[in-house]
C-alpha atoms as a PDB file:
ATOM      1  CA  UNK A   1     -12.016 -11.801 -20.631  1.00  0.00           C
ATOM      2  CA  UNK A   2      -8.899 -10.251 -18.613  1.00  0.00           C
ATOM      3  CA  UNK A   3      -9.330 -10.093 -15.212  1.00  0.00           C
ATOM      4  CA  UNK A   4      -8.332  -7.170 -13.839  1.00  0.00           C
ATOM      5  CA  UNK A   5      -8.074  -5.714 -10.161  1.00  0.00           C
ATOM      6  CA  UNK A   6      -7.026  -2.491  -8.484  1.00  0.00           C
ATOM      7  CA  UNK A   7      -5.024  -2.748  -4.777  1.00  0.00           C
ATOM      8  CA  UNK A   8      -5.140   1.022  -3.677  1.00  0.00           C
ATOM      9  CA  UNK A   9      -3.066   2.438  -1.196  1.00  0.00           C
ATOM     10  CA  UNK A  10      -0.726   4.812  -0.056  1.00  0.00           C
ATOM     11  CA  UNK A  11       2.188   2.690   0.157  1.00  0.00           C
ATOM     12  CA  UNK A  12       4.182   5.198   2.327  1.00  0.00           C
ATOM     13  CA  UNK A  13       6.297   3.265   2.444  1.00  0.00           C
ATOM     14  CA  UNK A  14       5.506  -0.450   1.179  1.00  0.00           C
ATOM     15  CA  UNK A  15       5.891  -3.122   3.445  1.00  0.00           C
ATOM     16  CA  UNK A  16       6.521  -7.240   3.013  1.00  0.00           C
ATOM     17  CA  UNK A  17       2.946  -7.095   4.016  1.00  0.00           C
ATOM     18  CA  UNK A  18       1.808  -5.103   1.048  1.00  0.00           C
ATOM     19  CA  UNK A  19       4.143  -7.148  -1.154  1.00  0.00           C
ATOM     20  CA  UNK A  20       2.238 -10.137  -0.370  1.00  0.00           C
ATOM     21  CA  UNK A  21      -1.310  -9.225  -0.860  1.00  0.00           C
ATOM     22  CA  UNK A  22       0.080  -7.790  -4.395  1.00  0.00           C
ATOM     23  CA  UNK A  23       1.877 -11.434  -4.609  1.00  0.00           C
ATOM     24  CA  UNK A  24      -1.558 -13.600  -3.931  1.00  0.00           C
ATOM     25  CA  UNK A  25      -3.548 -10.886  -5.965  1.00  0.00           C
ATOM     26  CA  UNK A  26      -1.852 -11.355  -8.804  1.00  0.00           C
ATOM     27  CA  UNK A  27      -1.857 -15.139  -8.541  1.00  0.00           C
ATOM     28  CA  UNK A  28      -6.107 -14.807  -8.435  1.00  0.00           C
ATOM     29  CA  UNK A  29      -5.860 -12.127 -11.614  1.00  0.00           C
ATOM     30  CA  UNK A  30      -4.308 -11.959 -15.225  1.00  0.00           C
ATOM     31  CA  UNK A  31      -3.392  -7.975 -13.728  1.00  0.00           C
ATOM     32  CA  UNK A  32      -2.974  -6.181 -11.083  1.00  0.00           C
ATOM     33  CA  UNK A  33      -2.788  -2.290 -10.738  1.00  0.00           C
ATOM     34  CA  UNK A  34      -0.989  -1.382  -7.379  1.00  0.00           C
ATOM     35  CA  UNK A  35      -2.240   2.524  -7.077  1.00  0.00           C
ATOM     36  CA  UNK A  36      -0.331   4.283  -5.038  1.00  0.00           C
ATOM     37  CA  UNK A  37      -2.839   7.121  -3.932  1.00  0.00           C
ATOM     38  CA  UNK A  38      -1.414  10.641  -4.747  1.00  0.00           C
ATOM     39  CA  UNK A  39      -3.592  13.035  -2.683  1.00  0.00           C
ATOM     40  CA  UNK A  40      -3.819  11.570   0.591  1.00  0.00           C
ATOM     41  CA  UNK A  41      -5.146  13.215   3.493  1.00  0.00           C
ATOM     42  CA  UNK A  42      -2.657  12.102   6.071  1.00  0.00           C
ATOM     43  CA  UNK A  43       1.318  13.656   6.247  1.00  0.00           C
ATOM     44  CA  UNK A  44       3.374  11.495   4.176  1.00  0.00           C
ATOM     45  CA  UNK A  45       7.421  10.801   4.903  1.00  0.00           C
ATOM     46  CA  UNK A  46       7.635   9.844   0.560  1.00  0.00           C
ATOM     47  CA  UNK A  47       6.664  11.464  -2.395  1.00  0.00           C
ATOM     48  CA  UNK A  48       4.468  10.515  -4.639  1.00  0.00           C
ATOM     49  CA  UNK A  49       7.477   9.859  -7.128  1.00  0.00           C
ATOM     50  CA  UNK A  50       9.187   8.075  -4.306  1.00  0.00           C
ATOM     51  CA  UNK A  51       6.523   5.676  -3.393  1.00  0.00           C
ATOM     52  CA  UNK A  52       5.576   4.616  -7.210  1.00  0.00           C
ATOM     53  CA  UNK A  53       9.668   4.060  -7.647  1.00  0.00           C
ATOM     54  CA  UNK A  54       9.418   2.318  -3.980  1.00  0.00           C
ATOM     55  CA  UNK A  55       6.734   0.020  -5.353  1.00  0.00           C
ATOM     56  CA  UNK A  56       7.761  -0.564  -8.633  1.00  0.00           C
ATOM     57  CA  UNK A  57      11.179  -2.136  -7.382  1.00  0.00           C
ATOM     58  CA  UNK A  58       9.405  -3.874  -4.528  1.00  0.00           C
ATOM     59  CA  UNK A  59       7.549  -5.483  -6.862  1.00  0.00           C
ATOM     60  CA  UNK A  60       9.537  -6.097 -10.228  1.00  0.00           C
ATOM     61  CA  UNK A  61       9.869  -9.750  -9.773  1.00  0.00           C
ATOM     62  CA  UNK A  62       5.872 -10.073 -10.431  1.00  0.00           C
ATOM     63  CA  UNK A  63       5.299  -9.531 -14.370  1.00  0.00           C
ATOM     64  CA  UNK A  64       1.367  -9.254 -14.389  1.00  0.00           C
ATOM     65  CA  UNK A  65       1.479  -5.901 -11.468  1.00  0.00           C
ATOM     66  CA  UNK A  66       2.591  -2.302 -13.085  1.00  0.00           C
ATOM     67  CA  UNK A  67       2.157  -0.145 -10.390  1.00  0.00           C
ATOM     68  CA  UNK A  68       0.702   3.748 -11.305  1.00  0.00           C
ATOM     69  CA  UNK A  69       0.061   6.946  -9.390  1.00  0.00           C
ATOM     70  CA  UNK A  70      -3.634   7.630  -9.002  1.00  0.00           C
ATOM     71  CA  UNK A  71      -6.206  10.585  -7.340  1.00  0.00           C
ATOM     72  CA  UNK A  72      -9.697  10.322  -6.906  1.00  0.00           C
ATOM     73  CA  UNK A  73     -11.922   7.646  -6.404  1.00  0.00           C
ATOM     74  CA  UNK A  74     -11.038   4.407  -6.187  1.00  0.00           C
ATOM     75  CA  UNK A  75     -13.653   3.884  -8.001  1.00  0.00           C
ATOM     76  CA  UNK A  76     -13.320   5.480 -11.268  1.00  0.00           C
ATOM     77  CA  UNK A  77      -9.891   4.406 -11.496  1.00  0.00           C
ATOM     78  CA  UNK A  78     -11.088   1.014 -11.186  1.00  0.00           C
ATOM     79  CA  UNK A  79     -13.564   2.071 -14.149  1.00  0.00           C
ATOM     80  CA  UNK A  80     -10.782   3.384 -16.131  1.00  0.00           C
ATOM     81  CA  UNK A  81      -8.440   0.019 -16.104  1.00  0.00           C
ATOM     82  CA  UNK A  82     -11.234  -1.890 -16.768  1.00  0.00           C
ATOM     83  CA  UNK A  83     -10.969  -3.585 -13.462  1.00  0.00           C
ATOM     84  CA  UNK A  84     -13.552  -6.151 -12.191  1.00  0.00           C
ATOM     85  CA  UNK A  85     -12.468  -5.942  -8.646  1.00  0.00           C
ATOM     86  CA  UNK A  86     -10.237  -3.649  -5.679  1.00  0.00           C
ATOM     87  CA  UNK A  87      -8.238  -6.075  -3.502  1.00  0.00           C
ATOM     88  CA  UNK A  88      -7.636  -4.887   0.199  1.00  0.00           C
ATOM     89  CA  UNK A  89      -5.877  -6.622   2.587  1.00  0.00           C
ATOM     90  CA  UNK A  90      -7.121  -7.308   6.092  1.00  0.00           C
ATOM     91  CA  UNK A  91      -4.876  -7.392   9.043  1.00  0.00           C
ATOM     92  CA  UNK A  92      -7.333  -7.582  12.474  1.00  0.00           C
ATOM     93  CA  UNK A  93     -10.607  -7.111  12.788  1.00  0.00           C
ATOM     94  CA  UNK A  94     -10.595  -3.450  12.938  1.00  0.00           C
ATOM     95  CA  UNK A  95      -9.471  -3.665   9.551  1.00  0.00           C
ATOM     96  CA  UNK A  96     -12.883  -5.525   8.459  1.00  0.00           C
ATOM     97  CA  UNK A  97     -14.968  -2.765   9.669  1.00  0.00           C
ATOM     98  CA  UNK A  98     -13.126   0.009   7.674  1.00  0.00           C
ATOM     99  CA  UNK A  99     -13.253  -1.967   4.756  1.00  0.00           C
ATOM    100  CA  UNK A 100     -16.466  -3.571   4.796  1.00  0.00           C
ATOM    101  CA  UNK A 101     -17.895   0.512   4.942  1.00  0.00           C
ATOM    102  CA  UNK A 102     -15.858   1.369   1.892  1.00  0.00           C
ATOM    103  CA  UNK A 103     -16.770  -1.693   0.199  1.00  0.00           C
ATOM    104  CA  UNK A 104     -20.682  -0.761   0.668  1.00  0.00           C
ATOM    105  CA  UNK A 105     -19.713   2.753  -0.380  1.00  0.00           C
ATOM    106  CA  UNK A 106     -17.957   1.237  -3.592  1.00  0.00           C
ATOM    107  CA  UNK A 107     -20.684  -0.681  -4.452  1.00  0.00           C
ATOM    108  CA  UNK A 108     -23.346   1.896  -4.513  1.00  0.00           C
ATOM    109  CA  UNK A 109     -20.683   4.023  -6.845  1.00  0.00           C
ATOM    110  CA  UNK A 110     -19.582   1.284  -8.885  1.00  0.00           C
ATOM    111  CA  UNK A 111     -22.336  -1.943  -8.397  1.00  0.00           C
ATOM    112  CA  UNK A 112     -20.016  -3.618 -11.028  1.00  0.00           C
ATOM    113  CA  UNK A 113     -16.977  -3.622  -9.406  1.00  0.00           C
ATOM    114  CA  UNK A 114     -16.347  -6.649  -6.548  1.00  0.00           C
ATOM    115  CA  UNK A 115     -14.408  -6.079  -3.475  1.00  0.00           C
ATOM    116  CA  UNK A 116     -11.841  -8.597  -3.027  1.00  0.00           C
ATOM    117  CA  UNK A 117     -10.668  -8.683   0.443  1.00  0.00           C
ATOM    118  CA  UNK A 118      -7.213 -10.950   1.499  1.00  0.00           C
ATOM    119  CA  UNK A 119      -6.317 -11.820   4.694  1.00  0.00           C
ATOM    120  CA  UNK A 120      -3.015 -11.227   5.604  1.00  0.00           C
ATOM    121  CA  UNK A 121      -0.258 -13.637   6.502  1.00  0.00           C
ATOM    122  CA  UNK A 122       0.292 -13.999  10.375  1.00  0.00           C
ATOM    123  CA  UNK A 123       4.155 -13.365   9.589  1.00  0.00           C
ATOM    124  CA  UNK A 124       2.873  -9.826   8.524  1.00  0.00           C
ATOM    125  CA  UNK A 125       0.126  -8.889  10.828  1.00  0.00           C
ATOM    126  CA  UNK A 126       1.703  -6.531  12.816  1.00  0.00           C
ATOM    127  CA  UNK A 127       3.054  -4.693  10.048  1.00  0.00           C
ATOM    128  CA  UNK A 128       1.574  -1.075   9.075  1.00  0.00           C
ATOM    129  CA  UNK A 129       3.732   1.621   7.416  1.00  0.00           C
ATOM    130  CA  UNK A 130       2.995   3.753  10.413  1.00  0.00           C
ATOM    131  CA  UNK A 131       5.112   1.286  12.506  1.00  0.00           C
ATOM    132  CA  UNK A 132       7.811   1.005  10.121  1.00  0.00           C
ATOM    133  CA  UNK A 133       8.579   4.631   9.786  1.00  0.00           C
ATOM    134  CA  UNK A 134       8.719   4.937  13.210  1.00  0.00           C
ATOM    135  CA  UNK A 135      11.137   1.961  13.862  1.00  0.00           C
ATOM    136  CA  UNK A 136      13.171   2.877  11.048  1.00  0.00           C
ATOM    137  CA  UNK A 137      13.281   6.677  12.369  1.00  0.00           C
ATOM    138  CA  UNK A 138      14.122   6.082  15.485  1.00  0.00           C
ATOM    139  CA  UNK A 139      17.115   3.765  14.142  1.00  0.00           C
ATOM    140  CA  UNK A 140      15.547   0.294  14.589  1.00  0.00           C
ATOM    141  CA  UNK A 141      16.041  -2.432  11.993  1.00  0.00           C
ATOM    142  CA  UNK A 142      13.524  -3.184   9.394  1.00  0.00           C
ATOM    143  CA  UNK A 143      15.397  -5.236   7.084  1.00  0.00           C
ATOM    144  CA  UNK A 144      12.718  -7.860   7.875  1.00  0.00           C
ATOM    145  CA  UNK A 145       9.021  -5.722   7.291  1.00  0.00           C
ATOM    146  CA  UNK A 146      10.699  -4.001   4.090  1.00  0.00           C
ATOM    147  CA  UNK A 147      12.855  -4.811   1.188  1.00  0.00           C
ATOM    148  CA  UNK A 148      16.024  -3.385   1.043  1.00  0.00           C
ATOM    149  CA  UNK A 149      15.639  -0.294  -1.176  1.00  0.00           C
ATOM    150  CA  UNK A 150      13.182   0.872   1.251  1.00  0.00           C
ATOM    151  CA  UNK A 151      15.418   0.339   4.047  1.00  0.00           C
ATOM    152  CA  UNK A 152      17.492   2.546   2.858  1.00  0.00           C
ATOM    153  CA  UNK A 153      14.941   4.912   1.481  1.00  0.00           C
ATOM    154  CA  UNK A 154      14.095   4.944   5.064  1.00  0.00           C
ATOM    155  CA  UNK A 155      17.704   5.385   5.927  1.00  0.00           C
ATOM    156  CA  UNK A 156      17.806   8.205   4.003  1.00  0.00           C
ATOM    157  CA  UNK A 157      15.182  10.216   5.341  1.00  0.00           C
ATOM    158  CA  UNK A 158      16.170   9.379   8.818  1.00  0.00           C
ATOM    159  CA  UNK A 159      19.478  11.097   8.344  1.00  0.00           C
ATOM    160  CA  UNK A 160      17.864  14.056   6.684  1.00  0.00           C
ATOM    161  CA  UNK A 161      15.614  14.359   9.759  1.00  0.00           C
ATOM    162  CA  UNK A 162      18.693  14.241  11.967  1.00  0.00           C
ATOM    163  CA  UNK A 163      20.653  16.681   9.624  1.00  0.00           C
ATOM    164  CA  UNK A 164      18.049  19.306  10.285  1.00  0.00           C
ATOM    165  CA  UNK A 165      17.021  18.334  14.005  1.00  0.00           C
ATOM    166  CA  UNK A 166      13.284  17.433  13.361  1.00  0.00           C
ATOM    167  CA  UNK A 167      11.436  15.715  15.755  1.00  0.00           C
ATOM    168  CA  UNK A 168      10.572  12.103  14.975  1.00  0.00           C
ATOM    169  CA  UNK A 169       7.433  12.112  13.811  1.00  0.00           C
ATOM    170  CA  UNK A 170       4.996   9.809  16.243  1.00  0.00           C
ATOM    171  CA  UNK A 171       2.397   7.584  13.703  1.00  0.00           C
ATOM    172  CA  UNK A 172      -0.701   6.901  13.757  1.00  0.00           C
ATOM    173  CA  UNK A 173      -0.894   3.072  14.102  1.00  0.00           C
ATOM    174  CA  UNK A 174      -3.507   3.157  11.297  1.00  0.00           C
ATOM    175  CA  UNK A 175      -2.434   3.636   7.626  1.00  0.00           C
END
């Protein structure tokens, strides 16, 4: 039997953090399906388009993720890949509450599907996309929280913002 698990998120934009959940996930499974969530409620600075390409080059080197756009529930995508188990990754303990509710809600939808929850690497706790985007749009360096296609991803849209005089943005500290 393949093993099979789903790590959902927005990805907006992906982060050395998210990289390395996807990393130790796929070292546990024989696949891994990085969804990038296409009808979030929260504003997003990427496209859907943008954040599947983002993800798909931030993690080509691993040959057992493909990374797909996804709406819905988590759930029934999980269902649909044949997944055994969504992978989240925890960051503080505020995380663990969040997740342990949607976990509980998961199971009661989909009692066959495990949650799989890592923890993150110290290096990375402080990393959220929130933070990056705001460090990166206020002209800070993020070469070390993102690869370097999303740097300048993130360069990019900063100099659109300036172009047309928008306000940066302030972020939630949540993503």
């Amino acid at each position: 039997m393949t093993r099979i698990a789903v790590y959902p998120g927005t990805f907006d934009p992906i982060h050395f953090g998210h990289v390395d959940i996807a990393a130790r996930a796929a070292d546990i499974f024989d696949e891994l399906v990085v969804a990038v969530y296409d009808r979030p409620v929260k504003s997003l600075m990427f496209t859907i388009k943008e954040r599947v390409t983002l993800a798909r080059q931030a993690l080509a080197g691993s040959p057992n993720v493909r990374v797909i756009p996804y709406g819905g529930l988590t759930v029934e995508l999980a269902r649909r890949v044949e997944a055994q188990a969504i992978v989240r990754g925890l960051r503080v303990v505020s995380d663990f509450e969040l997740e342990y509710q949607m976990a509980l809600t998961n199971r009661q939808l989909a009692p066959e599907v495990e949650c799989v929850c890592l923890m993150t690497r110290q290096a990375h706790a402080f990393l959220s996309s929130s933070i990056v985007k705001e460090i990166a749009l206020l002209g800070g360096d993020v070469s070390g929280m993102v690869s370097p296609h999303v740097a300048a991803a993130l360069e990019a849209k900063r100099r659109e913002r300036e172009k047309t005089h928008e306000p940066v943005p302030l972020f939630s500290l949540r993503d």
